[in-house]
Protein backbone atom coordinates (compact mmCIF):
# COMPACT_ATOMS: atom_id res chain seq x y z
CA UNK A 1 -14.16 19.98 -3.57
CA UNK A 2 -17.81 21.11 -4.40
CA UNK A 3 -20.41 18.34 -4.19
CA UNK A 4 -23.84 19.05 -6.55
CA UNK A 5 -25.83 17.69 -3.26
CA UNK A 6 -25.22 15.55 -0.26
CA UNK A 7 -25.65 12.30 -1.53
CA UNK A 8 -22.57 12.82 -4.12
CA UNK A 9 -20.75 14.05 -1.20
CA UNK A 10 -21.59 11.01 0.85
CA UNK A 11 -20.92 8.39 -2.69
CA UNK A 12 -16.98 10.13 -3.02
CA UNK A 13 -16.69 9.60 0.45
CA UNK A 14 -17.21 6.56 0.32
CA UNK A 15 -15.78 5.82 -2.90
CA UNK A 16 -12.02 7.31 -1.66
CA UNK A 17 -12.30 5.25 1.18
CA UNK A 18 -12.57 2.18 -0.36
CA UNK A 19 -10.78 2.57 -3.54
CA UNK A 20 -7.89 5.02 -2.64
CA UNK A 21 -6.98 8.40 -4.39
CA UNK A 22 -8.21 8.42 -7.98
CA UNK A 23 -11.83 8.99 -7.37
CA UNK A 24 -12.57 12.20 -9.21
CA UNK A 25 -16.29 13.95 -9.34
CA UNK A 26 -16.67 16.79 -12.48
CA UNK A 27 -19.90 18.72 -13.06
CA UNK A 28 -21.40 19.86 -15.79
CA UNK A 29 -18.82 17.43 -18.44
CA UNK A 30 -20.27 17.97 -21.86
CA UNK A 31 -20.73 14.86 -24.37
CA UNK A 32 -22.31 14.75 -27.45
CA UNK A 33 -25.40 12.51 -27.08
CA UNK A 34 -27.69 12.59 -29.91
CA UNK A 35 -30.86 11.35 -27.39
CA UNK A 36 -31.66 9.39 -24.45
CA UNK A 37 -33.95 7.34 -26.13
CA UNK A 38 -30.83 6.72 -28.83
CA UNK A 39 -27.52 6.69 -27.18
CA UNK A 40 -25.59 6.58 -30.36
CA UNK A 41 -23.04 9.24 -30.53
CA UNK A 42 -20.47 10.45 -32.80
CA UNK A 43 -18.13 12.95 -31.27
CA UNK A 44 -17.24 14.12 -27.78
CA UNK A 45 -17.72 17.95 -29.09
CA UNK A 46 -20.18 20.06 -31.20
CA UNK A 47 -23.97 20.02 -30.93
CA UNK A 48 -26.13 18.58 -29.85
CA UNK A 49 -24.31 18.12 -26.11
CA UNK A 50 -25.22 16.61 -23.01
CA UNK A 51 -23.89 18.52 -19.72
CA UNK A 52 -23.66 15.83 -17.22
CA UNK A 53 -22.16 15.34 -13.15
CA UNK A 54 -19.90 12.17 -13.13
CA UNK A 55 -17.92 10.41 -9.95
CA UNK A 56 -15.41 8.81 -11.82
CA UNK A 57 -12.99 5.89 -9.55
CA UNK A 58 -9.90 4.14 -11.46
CA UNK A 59 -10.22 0.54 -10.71
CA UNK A 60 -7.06 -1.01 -12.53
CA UNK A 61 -4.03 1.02 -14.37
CA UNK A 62 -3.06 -1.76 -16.79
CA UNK A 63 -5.31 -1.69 -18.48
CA UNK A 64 -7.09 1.15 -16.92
CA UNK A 65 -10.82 0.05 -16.24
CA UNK A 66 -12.81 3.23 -14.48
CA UNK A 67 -16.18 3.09 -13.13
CA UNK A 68 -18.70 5.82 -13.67
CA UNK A 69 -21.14 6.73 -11.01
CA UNK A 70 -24.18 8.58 -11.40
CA UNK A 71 -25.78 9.72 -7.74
CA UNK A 72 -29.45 10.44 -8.16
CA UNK A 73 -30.69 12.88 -5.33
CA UNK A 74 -34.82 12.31 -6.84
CA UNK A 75 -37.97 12.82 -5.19
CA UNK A 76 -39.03 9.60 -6.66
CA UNK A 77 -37.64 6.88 -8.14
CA UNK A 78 -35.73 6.90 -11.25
CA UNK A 79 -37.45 6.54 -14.69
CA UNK A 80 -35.92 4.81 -17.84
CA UNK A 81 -35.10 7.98 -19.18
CA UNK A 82 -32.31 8.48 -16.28
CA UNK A 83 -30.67 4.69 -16.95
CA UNK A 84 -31.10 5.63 -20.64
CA UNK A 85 -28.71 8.71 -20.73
CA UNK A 86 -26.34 7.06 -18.52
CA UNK A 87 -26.17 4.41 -20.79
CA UNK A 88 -25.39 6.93 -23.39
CA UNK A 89 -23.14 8.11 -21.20
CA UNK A 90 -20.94 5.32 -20.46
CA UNK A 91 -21.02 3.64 -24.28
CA UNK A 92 -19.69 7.26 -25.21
CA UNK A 93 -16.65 7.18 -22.88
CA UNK A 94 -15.72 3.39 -23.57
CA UNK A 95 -16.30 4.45 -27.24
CA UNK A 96 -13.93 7.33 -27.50
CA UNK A 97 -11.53 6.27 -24.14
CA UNK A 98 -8.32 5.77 -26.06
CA UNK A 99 -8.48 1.76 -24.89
CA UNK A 100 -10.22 2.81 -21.69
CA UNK A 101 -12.66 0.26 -20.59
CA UNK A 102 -15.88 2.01 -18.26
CA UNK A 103 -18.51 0.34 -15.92
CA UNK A 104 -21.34 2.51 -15.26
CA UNK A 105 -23.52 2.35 -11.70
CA UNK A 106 -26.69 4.45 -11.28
CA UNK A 107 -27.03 5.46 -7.18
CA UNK A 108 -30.78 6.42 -6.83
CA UNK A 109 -31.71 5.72 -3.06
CA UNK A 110 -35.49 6.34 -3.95
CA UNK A 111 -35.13 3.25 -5.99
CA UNK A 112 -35.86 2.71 -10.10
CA UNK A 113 -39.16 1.94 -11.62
CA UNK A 114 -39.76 -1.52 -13.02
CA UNK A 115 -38.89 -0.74 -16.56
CA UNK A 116 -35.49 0.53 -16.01
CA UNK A 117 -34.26 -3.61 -15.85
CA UNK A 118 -34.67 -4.02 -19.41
CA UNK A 119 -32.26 -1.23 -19.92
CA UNK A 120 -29.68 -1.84 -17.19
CA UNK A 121 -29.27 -5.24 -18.35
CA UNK A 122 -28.78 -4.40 -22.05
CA UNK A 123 -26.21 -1.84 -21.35
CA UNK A 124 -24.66 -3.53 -18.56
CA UNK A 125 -25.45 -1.35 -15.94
CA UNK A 126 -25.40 -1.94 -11.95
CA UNK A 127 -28.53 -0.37 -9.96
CA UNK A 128 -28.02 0.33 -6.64
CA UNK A 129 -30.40 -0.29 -4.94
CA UNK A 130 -31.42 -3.17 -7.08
CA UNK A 131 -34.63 -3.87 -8.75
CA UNK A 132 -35.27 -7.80 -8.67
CA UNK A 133 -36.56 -9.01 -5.20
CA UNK A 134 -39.83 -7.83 -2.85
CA UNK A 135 -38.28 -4.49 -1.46
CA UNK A 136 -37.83 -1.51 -3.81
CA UNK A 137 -37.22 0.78 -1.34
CA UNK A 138 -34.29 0.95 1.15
CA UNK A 139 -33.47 3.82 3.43
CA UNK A 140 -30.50 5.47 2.31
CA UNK A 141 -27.94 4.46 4.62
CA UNK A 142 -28.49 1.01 3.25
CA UNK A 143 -28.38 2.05 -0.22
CA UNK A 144 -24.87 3.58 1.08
CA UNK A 145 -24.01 0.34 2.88
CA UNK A 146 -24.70 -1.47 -0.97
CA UNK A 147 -22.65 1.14 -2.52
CA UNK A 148 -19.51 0.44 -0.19
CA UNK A 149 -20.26 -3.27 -0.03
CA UNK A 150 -19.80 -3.55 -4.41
CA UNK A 151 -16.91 -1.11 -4.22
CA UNK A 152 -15.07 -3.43 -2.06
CA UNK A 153 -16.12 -6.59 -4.33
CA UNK A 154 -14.95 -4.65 -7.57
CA UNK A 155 -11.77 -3.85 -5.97
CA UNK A 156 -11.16 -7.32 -5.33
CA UNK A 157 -12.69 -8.52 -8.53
CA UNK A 158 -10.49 -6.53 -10.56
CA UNK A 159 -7.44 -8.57 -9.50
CA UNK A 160 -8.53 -11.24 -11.72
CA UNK A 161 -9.37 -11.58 -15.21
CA UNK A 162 -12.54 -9.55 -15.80
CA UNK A 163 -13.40 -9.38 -19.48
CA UNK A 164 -16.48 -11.37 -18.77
CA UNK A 165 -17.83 -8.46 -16.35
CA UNK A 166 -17.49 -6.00 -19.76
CA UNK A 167 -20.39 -7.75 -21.47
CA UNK A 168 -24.11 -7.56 -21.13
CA UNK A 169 -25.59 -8.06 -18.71
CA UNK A 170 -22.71 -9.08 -16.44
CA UNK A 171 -22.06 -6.67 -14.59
CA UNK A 172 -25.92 -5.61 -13.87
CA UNK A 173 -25.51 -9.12 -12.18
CA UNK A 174 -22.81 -8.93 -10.61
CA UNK A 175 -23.83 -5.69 -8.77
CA UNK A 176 -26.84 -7.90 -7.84
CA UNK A 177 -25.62 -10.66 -6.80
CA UNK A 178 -23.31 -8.46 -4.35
CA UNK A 179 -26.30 -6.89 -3.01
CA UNK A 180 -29.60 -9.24 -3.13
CA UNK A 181 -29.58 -10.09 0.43
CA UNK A 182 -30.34 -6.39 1.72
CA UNK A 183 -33.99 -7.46 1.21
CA UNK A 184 -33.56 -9.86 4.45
CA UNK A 185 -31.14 -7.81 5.83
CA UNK A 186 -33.41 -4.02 6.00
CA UNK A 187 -36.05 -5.72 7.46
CA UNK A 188 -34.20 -6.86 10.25
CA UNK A 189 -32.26 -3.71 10.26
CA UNK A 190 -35.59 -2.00 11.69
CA UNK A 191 -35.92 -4.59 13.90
CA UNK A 192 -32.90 -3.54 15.17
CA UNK A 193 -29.07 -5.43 14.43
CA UNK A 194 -26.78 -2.73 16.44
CA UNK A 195 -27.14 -3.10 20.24
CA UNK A 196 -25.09 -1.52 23.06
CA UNK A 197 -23.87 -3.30 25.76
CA UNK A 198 -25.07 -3.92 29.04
CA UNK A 199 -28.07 -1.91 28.68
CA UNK A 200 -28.89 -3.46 25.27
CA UNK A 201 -29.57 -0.49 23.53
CA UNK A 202 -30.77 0.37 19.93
CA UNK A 203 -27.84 1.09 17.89
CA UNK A 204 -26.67 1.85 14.55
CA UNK A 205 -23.37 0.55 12.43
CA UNK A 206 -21.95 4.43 12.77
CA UNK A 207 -22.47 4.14 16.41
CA UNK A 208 -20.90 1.03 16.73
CA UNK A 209 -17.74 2.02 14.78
CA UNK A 210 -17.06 5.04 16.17
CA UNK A 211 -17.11 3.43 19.13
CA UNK A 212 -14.46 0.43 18.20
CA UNK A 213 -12.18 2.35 15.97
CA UNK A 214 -8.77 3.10 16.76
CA UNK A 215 -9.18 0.02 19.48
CA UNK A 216 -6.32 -3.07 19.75
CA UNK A 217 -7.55 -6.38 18.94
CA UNK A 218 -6.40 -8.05 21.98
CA UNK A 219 -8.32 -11.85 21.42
CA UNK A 220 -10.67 -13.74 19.35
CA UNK A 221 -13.22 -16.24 20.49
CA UNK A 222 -15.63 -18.56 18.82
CA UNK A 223 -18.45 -19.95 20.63
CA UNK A 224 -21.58 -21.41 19.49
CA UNK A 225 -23.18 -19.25 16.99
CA UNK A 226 -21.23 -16.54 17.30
CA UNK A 227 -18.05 -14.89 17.00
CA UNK A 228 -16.50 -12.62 19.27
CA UNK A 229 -13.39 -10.05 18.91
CA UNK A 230 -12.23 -8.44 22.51
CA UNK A 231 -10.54 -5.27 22.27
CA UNK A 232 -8.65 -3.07 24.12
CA UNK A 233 -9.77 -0.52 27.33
CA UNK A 234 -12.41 -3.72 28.01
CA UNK A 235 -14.33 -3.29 24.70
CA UNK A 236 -16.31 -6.37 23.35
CA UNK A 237 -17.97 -6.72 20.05
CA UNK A 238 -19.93 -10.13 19.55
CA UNK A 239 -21.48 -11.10 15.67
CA UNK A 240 -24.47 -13.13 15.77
CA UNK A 241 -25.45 -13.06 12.30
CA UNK A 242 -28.51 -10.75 12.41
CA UNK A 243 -27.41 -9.19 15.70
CA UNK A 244 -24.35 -7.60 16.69
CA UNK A 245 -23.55 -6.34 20.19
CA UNK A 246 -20.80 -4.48 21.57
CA UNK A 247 -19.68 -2.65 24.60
CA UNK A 248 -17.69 -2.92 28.00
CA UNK A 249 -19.54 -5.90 28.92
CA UNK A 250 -18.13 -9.90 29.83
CA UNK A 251 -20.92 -11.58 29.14
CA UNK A 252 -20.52 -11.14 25.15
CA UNK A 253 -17.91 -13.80 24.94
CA UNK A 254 -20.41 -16.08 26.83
CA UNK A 255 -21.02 -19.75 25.82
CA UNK A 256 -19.58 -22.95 24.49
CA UNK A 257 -16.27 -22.44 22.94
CA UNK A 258 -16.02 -24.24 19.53
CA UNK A 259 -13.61 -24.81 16.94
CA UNK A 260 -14.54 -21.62 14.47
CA UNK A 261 -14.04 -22.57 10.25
CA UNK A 262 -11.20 -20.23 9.86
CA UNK A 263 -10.05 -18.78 5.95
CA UNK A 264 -7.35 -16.66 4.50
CA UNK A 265 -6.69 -14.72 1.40
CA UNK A 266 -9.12 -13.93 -1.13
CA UNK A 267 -9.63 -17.69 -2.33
CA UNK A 268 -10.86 -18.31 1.13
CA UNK A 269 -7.98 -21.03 1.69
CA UNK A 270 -8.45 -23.02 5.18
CA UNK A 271 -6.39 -21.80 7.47
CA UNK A 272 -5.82 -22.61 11.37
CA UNK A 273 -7.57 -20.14 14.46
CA UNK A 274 -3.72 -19.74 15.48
CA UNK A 275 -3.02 -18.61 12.29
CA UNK A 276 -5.58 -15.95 12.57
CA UNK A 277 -5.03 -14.82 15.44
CA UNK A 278 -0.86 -14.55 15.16
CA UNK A 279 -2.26 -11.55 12.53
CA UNK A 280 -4.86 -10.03 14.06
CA UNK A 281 -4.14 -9.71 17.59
CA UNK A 282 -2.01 -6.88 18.43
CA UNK A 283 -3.50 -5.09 15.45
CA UNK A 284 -5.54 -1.34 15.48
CA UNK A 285 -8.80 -1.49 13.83
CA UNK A 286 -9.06 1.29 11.40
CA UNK A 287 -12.46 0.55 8.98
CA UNK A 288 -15.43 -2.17 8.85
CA UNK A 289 -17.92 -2.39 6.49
CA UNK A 290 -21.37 -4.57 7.13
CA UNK A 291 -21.78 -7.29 4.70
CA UNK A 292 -24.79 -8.82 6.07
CA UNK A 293 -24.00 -12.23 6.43
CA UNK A 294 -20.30 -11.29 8.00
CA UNK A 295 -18.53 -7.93 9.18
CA UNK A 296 -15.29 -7.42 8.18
CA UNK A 297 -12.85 -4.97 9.86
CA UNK A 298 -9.64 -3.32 8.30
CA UNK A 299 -6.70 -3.69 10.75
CA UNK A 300 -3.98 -1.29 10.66
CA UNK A 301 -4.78 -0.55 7.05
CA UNK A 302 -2.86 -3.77 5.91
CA UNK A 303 -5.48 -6.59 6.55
CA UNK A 304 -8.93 -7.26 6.34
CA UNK A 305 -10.69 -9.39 9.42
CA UNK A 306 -13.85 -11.09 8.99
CA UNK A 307 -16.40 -12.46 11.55
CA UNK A 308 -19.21 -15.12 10.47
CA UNK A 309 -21.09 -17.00 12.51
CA UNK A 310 -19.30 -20.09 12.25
CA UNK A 311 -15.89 -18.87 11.85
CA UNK A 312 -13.65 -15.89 10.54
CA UNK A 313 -11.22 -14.98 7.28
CA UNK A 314 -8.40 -12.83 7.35
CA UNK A 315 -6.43 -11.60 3.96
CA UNK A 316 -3.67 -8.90 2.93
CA UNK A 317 -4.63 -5.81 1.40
CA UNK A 318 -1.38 -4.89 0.06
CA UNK A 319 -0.74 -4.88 -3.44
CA UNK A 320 0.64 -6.27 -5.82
CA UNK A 321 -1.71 -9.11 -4.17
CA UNK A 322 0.54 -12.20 -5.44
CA UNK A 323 3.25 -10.69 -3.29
CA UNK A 324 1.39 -10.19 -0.21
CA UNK A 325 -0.72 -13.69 0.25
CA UNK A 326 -1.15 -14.94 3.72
């Protein structure tokens, strides 16, 4: 597949891995649009026409919801003019979609100028990264990081009734709300958060995956304000909240042992440590994704392990969900 620059390339990535095979990315796709500035429209075909380059991910089948991603690879940041078309764009395909229902999300890693709110939140549009907050600029990999982090939440939010998320400005907020604590968490990121073991040295989340993937979870321990996983070949990974640390090193599972808040399934339903760990242990890791105030690690590509500080969750992600609770 062709990719119009490397940030589209890096958004389907992404995208497939976290929402499966029907993540499609077409260039050029012509819709009538009569302006930006008025994103009425009246046909698919004919003049005046609008060639456009659209990621496009199926969320649900029944009935089959589809978000619409638009990457933005801009010097700057993004004027109104950009969340405007796209506006145009996705009113246009929810119009004429044969029952289809669309969600629309503008990826501009440069970040959006202050008047684009007004017209994300009218047309129900998610920013990434968002607009409300001090920070309006993130370095890209966080931007990327916020992309995988709401793909993961839609996925999950789409197994329960979502009508509400279809109406302004819902969804604007609910791409917020997944995302507003990147402000905290980029300024600790250069800081540092990704440490190697024994030495202690700066690392980054890519670094620290490569590292773990493919490894057996072999034992989980929860000591005071901290979680720790131990893996196999001698491999430790310890979550501190802002800090995570991992390498062949003992002294990560250091300190008092406690009794870690444990959850399972989606509702977050209490659960025992036992209970945890008969699932986990024994099981390959094969993703993770940083969520700021946890990491989460896929397990054999049926489960989905969590670390907080004070505890850990665990749920199925086989579907048809009802059929696979913990």
């Amino acid at each position: 597949m062709k990719f119009r620059n490397k940030l589209e390339e890096k958004c389907y990535g992404i995208a497939k891995r976290t929402l499966g095979n029907g993540v499609t990315v077409e260039h050029n796709k012509s819709l009538q649009v009569e302006s930006a500035l008025f994103p009425e429209v009246a046909s698919f075909s004919g003049p005046p026409t609008k060639e456009i380059d659209v990621m496009s991910s199926v969320l649900l089948g029944e009935p089959k919801v589809v978000l619409l991603v638009s990457c933005k690879d801009l010097a700057g940041k993004a004027e109104p003019a950009h969340v405007q078309e796209w506006s145009a764009v996705v009113k246009t395909m929810t119009k004429y979609g044969d029952g289809t229902l669309y969600l629309g999300l503008i990826v501009c890693p440069t970040g959006f100028s202050r008047e684009c709110e007004a017209w994300a939140t009218c047309y129900n549009l998610g920013l990434l990264p968002p607009l409300k907050g001090r920070s309006l600029v993130f370095l890209e990999e966080t931007v990327l990081n916020m992309f995988e982090r709401v793909l993961y939440a839609l996925r999950k939010r789409m197994r329960y009734p979502f009508a509400d998320l279809m109406s302004p400005p819902a969804f604007f907020d609910f791409v917020l709300s997944m995302v507003a604590d990147y402000e905290g968490h980029e300024e600790a990121a250069r800081q540092g958060r990704y440490f190697e073991a024994p030495k202690g040295w700066l690392s980054s989340f890519a670094e620290m995956y490569s590292t773990i993937t493919d490894h057996v979870v072999e034992d989980l321990v929860a000591v005071e304000e901290a979680t720790v996983v131990k893996l196999s070949s001698g491999l430790i990974l310890r979550f501190e909240g802002n800090r995570v640390d991992y390498g062949h090193a003992t002294e990560l599972e250091n300190g008092v042992r406690v009794r870690p808040d444990c959850r399972k399934n989606i509702e977050m339903e209490s659960c025992t440590f036992d209970f945890i760990k008969s699932i986990a242990v024994g099981k390959r890791i094969t993703s993770a994704g940083d969520f700021g105030t946890y990491i989460e690690f896929g397990l054999d590509q049926r489960f989905n392990l969590g670390l907080h500080v004070e505890g850990f969750h665990i749920f199925s992600t086989e579907t048809p969900i009802e059929d696979h609770r913990l």
